[in-house]
C-alpha atoms as a PDB file:
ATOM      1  CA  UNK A   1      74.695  39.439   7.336  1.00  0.00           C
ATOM      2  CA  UNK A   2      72.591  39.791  10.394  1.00  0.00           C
ATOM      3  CA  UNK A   3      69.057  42.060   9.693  1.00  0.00           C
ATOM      4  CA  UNK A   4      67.375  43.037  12.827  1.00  0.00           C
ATOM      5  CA  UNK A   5      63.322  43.173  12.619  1.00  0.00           C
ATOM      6  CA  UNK A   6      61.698  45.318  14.668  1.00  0.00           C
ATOM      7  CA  UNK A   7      58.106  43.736  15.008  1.00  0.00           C
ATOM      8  CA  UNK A   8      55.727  46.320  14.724  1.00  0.00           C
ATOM      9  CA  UNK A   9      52.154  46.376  16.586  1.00  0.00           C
ATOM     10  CA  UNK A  10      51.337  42.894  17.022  1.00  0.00           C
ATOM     11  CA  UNK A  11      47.963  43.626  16.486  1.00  0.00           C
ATOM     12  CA  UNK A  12      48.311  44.805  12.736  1.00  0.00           C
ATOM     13  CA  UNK A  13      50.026  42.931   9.923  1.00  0.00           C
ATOM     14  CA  UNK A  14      53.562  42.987  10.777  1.00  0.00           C
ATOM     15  CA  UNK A  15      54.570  39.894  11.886  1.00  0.00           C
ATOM     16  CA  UNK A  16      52.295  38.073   8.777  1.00  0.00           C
ATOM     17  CA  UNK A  17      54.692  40.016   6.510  1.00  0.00           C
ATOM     18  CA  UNK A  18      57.823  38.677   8.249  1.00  0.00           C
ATOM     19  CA  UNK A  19      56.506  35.642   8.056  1.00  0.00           C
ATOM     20  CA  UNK A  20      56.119  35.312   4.181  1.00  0.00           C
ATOM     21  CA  UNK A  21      59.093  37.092   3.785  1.00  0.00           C
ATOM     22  CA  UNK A  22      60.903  34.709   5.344  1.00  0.00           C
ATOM     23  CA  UNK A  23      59.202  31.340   4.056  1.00  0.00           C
ATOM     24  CA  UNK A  24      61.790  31.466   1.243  1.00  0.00           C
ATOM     25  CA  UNK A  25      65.228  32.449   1.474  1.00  0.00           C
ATOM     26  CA  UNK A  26      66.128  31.818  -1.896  1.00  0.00           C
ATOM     27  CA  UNK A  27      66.470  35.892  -2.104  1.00  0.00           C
ATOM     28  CA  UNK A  28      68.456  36.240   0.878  1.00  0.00           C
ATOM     29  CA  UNK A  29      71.673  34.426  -0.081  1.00  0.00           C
ATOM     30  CA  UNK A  30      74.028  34.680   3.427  1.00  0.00           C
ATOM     31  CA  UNK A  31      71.105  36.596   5.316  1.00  0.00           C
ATOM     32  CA  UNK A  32      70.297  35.901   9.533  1.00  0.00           C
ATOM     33  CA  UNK A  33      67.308  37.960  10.236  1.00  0.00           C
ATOM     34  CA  UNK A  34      66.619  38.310  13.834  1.00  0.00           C
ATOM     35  CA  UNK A  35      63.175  39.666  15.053  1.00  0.00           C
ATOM     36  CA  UNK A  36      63.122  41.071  18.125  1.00  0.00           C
ATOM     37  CA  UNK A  37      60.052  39.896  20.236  1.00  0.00           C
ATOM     38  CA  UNK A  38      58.491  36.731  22.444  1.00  0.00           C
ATOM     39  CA  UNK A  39      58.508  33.546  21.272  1.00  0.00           C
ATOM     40  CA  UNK A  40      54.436  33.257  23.423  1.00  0.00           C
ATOM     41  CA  UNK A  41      53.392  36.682  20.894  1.00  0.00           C
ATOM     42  CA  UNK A  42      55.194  34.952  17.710  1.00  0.00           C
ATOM     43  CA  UNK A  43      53.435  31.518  18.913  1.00  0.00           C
ATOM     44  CA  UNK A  44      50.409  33.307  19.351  1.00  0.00           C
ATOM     45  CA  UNK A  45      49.887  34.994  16.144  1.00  0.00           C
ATOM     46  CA  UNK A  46      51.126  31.945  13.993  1.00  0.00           C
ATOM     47  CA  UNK A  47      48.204  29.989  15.843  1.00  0.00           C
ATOM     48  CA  UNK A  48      45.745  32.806  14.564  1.00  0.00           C
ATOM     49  CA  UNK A  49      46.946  32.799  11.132  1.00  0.00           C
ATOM     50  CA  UNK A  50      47.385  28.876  11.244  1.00  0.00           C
ATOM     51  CA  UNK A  51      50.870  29.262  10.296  1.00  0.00           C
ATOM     52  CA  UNK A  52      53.639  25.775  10.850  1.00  0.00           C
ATOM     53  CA  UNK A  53      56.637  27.814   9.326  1.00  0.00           C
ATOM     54  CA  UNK A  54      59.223  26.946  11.776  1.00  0.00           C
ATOM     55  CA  UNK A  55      61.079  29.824  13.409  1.00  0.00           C
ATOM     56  CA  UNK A  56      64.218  29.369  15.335  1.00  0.00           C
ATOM     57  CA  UNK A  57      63.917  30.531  18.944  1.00  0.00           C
ATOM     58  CA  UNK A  58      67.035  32.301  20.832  1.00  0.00           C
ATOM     59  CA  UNK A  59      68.591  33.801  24.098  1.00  0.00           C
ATOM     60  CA  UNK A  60      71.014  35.633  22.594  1.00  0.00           C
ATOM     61  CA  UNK A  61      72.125  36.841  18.597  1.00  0.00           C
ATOM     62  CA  UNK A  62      75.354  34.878  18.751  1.00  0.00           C
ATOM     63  CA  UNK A  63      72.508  32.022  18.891  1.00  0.00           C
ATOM     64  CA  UNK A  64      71.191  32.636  15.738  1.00  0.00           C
ATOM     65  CA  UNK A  65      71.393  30.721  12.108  1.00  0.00           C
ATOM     66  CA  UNK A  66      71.391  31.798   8.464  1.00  0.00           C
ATOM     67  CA  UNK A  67      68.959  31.147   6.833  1.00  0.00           C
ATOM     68  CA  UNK A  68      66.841  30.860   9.627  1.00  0.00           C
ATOM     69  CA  UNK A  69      63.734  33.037  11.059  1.00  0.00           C
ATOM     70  CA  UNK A  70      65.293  33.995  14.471  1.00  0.00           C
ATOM     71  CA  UNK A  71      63.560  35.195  17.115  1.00  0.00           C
ATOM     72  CA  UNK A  72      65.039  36.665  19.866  1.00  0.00           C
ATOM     73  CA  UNK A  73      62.659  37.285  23.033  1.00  0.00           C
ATOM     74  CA  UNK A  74      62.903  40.482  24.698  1.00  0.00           C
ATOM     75  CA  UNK A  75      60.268  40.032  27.318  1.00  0.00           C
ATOM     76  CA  UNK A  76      58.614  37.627  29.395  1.00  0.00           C
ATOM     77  CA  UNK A  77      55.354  38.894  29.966  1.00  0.00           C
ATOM     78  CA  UNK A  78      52.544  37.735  27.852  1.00  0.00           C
ATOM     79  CA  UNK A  79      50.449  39.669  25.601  1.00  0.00           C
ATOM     80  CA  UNK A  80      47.023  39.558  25.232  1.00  0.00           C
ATOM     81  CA  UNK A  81      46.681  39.654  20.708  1.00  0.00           C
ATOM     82  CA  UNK A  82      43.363  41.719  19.706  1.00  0.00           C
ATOM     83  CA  UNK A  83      44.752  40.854  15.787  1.00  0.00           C
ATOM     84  CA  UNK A  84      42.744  43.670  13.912  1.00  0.00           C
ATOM     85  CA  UNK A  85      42.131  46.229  17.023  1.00  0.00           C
ATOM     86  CA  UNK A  86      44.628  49.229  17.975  1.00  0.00           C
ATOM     87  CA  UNK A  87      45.861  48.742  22.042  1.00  0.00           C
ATOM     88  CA  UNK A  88      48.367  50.016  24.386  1.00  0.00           C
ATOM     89  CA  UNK A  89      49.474  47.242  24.808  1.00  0.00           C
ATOM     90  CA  UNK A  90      50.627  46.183  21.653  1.00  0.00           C
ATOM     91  CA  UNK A  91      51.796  49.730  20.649  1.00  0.00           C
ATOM     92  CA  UNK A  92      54.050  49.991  24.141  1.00  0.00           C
ATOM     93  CA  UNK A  93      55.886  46.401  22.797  1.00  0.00           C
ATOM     94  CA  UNK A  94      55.990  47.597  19.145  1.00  0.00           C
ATOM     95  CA  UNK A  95      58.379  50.653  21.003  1.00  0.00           C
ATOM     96  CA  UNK A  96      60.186  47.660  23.463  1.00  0.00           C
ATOM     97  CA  UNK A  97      60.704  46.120  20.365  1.00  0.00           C
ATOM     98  CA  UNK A  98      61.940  48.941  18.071  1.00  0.00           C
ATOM     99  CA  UNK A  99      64.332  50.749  20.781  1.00  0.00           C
ATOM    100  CA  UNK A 100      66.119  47.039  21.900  1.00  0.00           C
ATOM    101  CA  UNK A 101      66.861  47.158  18.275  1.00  0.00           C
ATOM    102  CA  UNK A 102      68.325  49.936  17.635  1.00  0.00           C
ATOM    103  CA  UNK A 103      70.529  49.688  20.315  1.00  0.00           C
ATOM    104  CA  UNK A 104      71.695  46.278  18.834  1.00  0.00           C
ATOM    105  CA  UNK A 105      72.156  48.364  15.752  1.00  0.00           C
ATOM    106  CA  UNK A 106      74.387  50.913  17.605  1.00  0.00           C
ATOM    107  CA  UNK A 107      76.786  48.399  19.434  1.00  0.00           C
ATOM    108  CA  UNK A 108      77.458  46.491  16.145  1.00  0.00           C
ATOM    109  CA  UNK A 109      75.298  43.272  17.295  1.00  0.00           C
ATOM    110  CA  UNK A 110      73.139  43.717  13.978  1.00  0.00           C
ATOM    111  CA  UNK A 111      73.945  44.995  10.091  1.00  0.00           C
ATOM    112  CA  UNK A 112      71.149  47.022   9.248  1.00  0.00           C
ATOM    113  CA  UNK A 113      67.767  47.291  10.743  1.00  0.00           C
ATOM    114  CA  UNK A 114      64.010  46.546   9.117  1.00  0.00           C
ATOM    115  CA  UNK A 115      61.203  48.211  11.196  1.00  0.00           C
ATOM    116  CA  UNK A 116      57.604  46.083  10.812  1.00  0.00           C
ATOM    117  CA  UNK A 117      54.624  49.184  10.872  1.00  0.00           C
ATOM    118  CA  UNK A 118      53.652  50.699  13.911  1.00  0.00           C
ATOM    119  CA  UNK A 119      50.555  52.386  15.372  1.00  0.00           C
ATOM    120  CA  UNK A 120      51.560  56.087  15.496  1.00  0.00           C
ATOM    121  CA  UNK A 121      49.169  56.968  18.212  1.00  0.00           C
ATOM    122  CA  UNK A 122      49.601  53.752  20.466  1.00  0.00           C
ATOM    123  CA  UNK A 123      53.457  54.134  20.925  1.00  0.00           C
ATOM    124  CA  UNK A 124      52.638  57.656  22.332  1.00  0.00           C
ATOM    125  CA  UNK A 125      54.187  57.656  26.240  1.00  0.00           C
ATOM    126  CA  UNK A 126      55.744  59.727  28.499  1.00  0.00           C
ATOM    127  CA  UNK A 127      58.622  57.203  27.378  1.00  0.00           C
ATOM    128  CA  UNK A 128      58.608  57.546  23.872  1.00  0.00           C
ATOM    129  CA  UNK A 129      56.763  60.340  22.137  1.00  0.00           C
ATOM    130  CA  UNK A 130      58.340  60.654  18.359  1.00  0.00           C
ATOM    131  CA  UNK A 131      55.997  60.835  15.968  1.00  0.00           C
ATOM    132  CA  UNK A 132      57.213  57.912  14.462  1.00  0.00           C
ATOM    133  CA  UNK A 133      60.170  55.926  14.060  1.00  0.00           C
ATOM    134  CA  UNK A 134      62.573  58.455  11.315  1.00  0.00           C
ATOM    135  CA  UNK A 135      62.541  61.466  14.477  1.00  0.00           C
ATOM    136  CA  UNK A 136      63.747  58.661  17.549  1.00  0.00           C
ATOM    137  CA  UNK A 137      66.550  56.915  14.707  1.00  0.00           C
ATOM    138  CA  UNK A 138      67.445  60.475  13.959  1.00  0.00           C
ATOM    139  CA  UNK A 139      68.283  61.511  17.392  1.00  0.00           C
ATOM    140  CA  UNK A 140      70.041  58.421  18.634  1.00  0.00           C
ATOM    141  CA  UNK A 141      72.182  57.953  15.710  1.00  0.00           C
ATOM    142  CA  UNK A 142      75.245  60.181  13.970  1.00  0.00           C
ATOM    143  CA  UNK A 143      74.578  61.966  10.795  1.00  0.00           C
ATOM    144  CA  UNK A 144      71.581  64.360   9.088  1.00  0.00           C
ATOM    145  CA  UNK A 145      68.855  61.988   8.665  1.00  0.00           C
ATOM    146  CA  UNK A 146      66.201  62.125   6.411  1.00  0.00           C
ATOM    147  CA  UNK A 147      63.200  60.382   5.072  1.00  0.00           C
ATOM    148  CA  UNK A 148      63.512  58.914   1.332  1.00  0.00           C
ATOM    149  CA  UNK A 149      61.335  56.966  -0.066  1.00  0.00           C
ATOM    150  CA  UNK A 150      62.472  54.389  -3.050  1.00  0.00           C
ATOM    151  CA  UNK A 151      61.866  52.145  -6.030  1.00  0.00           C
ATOM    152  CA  UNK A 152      64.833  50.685  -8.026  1.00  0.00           C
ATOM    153  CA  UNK A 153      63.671  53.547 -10.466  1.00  0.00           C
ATOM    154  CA  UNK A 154      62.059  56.491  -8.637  1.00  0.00           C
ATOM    155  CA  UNK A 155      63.869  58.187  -5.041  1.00  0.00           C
ATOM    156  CA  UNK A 156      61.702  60.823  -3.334  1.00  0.00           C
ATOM    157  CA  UNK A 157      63.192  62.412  -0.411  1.00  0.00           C
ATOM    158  CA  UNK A 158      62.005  65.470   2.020  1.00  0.00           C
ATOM    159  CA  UNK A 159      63.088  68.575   3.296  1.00  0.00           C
ATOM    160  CA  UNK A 160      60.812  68.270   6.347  1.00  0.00           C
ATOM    161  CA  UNK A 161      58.656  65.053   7.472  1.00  0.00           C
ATOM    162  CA  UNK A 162      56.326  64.311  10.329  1.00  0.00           C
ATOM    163  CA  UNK A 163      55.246  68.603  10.582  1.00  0.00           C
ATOM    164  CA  UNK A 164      51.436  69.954  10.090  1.00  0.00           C
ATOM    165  CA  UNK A 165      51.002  71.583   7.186  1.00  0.00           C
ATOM    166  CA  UNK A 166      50.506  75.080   9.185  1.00  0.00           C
ATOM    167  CA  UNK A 167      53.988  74.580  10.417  1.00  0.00           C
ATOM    168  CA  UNK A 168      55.843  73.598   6.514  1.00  0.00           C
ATOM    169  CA  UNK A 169      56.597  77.314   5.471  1.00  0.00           C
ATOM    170  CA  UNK A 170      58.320  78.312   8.751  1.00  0.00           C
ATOM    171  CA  UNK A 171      60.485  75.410   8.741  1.00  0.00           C
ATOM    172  CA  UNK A 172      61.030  75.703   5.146  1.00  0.00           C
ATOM    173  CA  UNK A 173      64.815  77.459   5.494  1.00  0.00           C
ATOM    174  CA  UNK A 174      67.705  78.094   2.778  1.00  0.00           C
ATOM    175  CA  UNK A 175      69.872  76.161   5.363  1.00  0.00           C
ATOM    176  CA  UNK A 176      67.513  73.201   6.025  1.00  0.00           C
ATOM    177  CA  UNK A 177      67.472  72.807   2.100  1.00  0.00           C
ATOM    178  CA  UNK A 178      71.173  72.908   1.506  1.00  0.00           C
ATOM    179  CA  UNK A 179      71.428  70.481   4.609  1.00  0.00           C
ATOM    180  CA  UNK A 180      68.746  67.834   3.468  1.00  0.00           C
ATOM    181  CA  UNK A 181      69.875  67.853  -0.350  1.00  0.00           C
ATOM    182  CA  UNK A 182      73.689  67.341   0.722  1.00  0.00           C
ATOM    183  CA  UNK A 183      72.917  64.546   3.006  1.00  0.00           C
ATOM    184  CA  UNK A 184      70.654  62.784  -0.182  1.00  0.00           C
ATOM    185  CA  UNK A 185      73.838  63.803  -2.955  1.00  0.00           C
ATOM    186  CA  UNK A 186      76.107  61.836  -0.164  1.00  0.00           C
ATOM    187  CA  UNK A 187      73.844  59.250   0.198  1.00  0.00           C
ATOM    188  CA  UNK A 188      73.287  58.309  -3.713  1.00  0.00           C
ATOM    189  CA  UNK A 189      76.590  58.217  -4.273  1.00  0.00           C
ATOM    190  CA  UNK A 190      77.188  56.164  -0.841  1.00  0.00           C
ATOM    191  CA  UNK A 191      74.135  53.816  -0.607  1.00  0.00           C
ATOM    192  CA  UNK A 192      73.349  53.219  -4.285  1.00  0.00           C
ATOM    193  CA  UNK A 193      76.523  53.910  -6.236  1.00  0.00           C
ATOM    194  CA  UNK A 194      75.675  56.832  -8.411  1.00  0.00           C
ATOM    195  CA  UNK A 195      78.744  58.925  -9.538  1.00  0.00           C
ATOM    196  CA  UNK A 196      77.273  61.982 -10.430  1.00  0.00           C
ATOM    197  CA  UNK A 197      73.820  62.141  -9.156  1.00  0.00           C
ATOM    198  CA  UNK A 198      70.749  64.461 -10.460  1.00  0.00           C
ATOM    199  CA  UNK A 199      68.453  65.944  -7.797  1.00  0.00           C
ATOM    200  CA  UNK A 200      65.254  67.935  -8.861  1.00  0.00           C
ATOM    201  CA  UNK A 201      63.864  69.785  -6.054  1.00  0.00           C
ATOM    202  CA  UNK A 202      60.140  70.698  -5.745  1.00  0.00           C
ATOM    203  CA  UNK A 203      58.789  74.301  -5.003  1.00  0.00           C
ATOM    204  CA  UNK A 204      57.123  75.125  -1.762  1.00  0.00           C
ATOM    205  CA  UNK A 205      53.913  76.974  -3.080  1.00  0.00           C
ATOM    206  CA  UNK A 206      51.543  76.276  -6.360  1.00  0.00           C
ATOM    207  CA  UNK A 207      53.568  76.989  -9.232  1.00  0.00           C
ATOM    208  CA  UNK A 208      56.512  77.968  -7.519  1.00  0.00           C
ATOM    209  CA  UNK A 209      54.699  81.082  -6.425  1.00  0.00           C
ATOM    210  CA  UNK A 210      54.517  82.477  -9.783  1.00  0.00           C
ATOM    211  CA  UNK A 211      56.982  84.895  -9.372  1.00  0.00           C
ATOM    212  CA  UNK A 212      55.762  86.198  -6.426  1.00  0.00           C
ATOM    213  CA  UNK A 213      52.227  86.754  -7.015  1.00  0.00           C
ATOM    214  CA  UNK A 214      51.660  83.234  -4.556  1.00  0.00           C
ATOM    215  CA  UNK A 215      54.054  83.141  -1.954  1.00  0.00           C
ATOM    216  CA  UNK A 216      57.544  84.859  -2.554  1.00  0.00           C
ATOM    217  CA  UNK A 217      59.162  81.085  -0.472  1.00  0.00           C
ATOM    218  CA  UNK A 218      60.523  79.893  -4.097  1.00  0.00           C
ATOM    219  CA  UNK A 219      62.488  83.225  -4.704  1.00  0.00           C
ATOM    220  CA  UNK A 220      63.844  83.968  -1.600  1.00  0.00           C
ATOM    221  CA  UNK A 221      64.548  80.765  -0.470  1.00  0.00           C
ATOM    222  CA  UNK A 222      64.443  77.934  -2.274  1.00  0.00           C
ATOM    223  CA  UNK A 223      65.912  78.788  -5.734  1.00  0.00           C
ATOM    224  CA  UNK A 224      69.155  80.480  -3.500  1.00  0.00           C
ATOM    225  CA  UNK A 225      69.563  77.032  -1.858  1.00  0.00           C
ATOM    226  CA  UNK A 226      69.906  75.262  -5.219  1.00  0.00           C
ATOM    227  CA  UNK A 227      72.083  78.119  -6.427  1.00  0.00           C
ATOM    228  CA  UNK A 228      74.303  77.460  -3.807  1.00  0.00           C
ATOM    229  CA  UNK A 229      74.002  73.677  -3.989  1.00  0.00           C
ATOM    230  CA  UNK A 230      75.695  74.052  -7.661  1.00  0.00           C
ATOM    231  CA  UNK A 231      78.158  76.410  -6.324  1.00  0.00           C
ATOM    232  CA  UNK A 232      79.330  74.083  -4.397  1.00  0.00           C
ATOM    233  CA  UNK A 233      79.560  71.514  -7.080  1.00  0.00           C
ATOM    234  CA  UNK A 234      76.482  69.539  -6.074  1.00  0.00           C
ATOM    235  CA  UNK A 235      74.347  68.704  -9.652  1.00  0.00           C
ATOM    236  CA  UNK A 236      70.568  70.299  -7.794  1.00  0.00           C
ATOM    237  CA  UNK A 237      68.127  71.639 -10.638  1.00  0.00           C
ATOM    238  CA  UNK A 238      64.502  73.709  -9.722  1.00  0.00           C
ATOM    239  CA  UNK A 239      62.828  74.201  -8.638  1.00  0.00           C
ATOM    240  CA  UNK A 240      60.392  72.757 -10.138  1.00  0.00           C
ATOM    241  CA  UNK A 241      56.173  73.459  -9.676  1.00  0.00           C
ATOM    242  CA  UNK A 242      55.304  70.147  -7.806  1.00  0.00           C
ATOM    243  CA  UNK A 243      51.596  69.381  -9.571  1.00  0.00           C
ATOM    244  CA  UNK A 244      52.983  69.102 -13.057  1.00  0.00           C
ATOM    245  CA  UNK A 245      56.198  67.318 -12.406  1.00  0.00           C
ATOM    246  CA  UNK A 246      55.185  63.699 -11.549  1.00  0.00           C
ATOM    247  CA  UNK A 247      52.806  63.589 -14.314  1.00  0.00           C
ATOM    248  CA  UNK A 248      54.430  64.840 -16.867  1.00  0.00           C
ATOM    249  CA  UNK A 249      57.196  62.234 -16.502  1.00  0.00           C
ATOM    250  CA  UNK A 250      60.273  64.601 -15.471  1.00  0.00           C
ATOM    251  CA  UNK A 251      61.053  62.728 -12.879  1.00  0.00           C
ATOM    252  CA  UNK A 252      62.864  60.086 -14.897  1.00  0.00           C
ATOM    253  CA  UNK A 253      65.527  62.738 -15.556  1.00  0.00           C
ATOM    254  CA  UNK A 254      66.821  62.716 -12.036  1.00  0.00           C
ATOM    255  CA  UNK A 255      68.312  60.203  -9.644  1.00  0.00           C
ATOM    256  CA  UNK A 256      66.012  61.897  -7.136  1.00  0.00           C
ATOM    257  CA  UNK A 257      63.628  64.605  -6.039  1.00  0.00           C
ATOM    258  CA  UNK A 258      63.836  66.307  -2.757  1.00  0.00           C
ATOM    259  CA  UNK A 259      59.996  67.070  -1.898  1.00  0.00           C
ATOM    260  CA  UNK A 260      59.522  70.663   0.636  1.00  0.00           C
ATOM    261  CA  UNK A 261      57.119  68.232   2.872  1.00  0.00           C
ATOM    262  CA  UNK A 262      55.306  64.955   3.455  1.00  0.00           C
ATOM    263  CA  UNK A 263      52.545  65.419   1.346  1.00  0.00           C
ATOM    264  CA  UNK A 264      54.324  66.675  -1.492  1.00  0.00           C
ATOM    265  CA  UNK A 265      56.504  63.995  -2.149  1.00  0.00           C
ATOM    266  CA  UNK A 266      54.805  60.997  -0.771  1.00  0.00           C
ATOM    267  CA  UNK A 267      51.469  61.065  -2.227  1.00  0.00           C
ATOM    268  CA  UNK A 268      53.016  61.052  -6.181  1.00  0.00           C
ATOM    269  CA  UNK A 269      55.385  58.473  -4.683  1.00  0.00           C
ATOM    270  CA  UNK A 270      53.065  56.223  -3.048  1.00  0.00           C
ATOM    271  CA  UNK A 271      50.322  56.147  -6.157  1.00  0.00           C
ATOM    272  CA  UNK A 272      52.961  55.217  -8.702  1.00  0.00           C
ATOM    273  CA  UNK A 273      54.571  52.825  -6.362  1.00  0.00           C
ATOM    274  CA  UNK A 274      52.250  51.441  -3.421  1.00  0.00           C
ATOM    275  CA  UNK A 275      53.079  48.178  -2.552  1.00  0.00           C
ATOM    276  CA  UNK A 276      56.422  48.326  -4.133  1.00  0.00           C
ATOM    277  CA  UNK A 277      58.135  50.919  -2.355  1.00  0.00           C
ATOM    278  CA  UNK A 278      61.013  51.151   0.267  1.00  0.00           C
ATOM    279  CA  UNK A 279      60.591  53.744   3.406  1.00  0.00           C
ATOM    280  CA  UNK A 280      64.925  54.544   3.976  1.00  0.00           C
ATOM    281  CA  UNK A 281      66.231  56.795   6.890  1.00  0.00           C
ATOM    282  CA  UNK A 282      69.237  58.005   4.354  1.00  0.00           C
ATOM    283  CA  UNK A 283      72.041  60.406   6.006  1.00  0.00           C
ATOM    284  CA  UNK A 284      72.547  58.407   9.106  1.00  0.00           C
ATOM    285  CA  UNK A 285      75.765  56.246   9.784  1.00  0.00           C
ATOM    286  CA  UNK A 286      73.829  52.982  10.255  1.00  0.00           C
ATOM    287  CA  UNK A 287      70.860  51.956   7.435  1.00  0.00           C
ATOM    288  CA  UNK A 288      67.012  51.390   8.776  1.00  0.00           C
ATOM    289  CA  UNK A 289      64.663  50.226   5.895  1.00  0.00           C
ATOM    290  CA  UNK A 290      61.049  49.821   6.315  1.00  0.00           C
ATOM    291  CA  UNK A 291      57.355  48.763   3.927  1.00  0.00           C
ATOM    292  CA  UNK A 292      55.830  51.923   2.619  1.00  0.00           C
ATOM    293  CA  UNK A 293      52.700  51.227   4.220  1.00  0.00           C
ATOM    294  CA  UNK A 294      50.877  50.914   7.796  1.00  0.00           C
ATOM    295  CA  UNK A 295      49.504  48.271  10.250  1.00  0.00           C
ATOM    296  CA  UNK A 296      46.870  47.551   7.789  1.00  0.00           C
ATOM    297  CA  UNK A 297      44.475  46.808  10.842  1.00  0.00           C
ATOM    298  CA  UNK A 298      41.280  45.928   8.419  1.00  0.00           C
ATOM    299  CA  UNK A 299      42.934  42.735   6.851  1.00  0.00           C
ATOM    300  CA  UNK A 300      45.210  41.984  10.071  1.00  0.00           C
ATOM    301  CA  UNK A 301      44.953  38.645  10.912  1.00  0.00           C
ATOM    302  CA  UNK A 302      43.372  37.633   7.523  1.00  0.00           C
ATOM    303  CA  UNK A 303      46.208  36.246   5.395  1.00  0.00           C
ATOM    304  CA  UNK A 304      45.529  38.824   3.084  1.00  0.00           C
ATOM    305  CA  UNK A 305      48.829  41.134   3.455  1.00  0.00           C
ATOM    306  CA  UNK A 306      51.081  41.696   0.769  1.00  0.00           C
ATOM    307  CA  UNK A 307      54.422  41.027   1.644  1.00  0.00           C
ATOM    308  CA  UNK A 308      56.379  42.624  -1.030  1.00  0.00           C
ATOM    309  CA  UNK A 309      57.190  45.961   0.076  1.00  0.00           C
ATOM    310  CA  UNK A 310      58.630  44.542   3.553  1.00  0.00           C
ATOM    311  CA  UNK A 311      60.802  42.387   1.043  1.00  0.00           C
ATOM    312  CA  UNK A 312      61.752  44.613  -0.845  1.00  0.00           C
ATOM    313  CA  UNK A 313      63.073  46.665   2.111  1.00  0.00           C
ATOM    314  CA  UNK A 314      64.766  43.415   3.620  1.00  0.00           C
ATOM    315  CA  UNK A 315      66.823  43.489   0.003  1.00  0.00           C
ATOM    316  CA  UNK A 316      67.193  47.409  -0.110  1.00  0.00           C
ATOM    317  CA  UNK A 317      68.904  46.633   3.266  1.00  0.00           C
ATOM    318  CA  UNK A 318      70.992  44.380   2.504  1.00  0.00           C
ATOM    319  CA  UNK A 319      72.147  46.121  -1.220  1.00  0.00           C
ATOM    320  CA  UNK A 320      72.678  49.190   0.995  1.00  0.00           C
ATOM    321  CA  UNK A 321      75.350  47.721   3.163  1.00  0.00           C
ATOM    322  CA  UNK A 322      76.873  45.952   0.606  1.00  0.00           C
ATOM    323  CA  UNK A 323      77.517  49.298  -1.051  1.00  0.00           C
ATOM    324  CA  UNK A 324      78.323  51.161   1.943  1.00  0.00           C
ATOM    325  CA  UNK A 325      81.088  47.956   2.520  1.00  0.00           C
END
């Protein structure tokens, strides 16, 4: 199975992960991961972290070996590393990087797809201005994408991403819901084999507006949207007030909860997981994983990153197409 890499900002800790992923592939029975970059940027960062691991150079993905670290070089020019310090630079080659692979990921020429962190801000162009990389896969490939974020025991997905807070409520529709928590019911059953799923979903305001007196969202919107979810066979249970429902344990009832916005769902996900977790575009017709975490610039450089999150999204990956297959 070939796994494309996208390699991040070169500046942050993206290729160290790869690296340490890689230096063992007694988890990755049958795997060819292909990174796309420059063999002078690899070279160059290996020499900064004093890294030998051998990685196999190629022209081309027909080129490239199981059970190998391939890289395949997308561009001749050579970079300038600042390991540690934000650039344009590094941030325009994390997006030369990420769009060459997705288009491999389109035309067949890769299985699934593994995206190394990027710099939000230093991607920004005239070229490429997504807030990050779940908008750009969603509008260059088929189905309702949406962010969900995973453990083998704990699936958080959300209604709406990448928005300001200011603009959460207007965005929060009875459409958008029953949208979003279809694509997620398709997807468990899909992606991770789960008959019958259970989906919680969270209420917009504090205590699901208590009945009114705090936002009248939860009435009017949200609880028809699950009403109609069931109607139409799909098991969807809340909603549920979001402050009490992590801690009180609830959440191991349910295959997974469908969060109103970032914050919501990510911040109960990422204390009881960070490190651990897997960042999935679910809905779409091909399968992007990614870490659950940043470029890390304050250890960059350091050989101090943790590479088990971008392993464990190598494996999601992989267990993901196997399913789908």
């Amino acid at each position: 199975m070939k796994i494309g890499i996208s390699v991040g900002d070169l500046n942050g800790i993206g290729l160290e992960i790869i690296l340490k992923t890689f230096s063992n592939f007694t988890s990755f029975k049958n795997t060819t991961p292909i990174v796309f970059a420059s063999k002078q940027a690899v070279e160059d960062y290996q020499k900064k972290l004093r890294s030998s691991f051998r990685v196999n150079y190629i022209k081309s993905v027909e080129d490239a070996k199981e059970h190998n670290l391939n890289v395949l070089t997308i561009w001749d020019n050579v970079i300038s590393l600042q390991i540690g310090t934000p650039s344009k630079e590094t941030g325009k080659h994390a997006v030369i990087s990420f769009v060459k692979a997705v288009a491999f990921l389109k035309n067949n020429k890769i299985d699934a797809l593994v995206t190394a962190p990027i710099d939000k801000k230093t991607i920004q162009s005239k070229y490429f201005y997504f807030p990050g990389h779940t908008d750009y896969l969603i509008k260059e490939l088929a189905g309702e994408g949406m962010m969900l974020l995973m453990t083998k025991t704990l699936r958080v997905g959300l209604v709406t991403d990448h928005l300001p807070i200011r603009e959460v409520a207007t965005a929060i529709t009875e459409y958008r819901i029953i949208t979003k928590a279809v694509a997620l019911d398709k997807c468990l059953k899909q992606d991770f084999a789960i008959k019958k799923p259970k989906i919680a979903l969270l209420g917009l305001n504090p205590h699901c507006g208590d009945n009114g007196v705090i936002g009248t969202e939860d009435n009017e919107i949200v609880s028809p949207a699950i009403a109609q979810l069931v109607q139409n066979g799909i098991a969807a249970f809340g909603p549920f007030p979001a402050d009490s429902f992590f801690g009180s344990g609830n959440y191991k009832n349910y295959d997974a909860i469908l969060a109103m916005y970032h914050d919501q769902g990510l911040t109960p996900f990422k204390t009881l997981s960070f490190g651990k977790g897997v960042n999935y575009t679910a809905g779409l017709n091909k399968v992007r994983t990614s870490p659950d975490h940043g470029t890390a610039y304050d250890i960059a450089g350091r050989n101090k990153a943790d590479e088990s999150s971008f392993k464990e999204a190598v494996l999601a990956a992989i267990e993901i197409v196997n399913n789908r297959k």
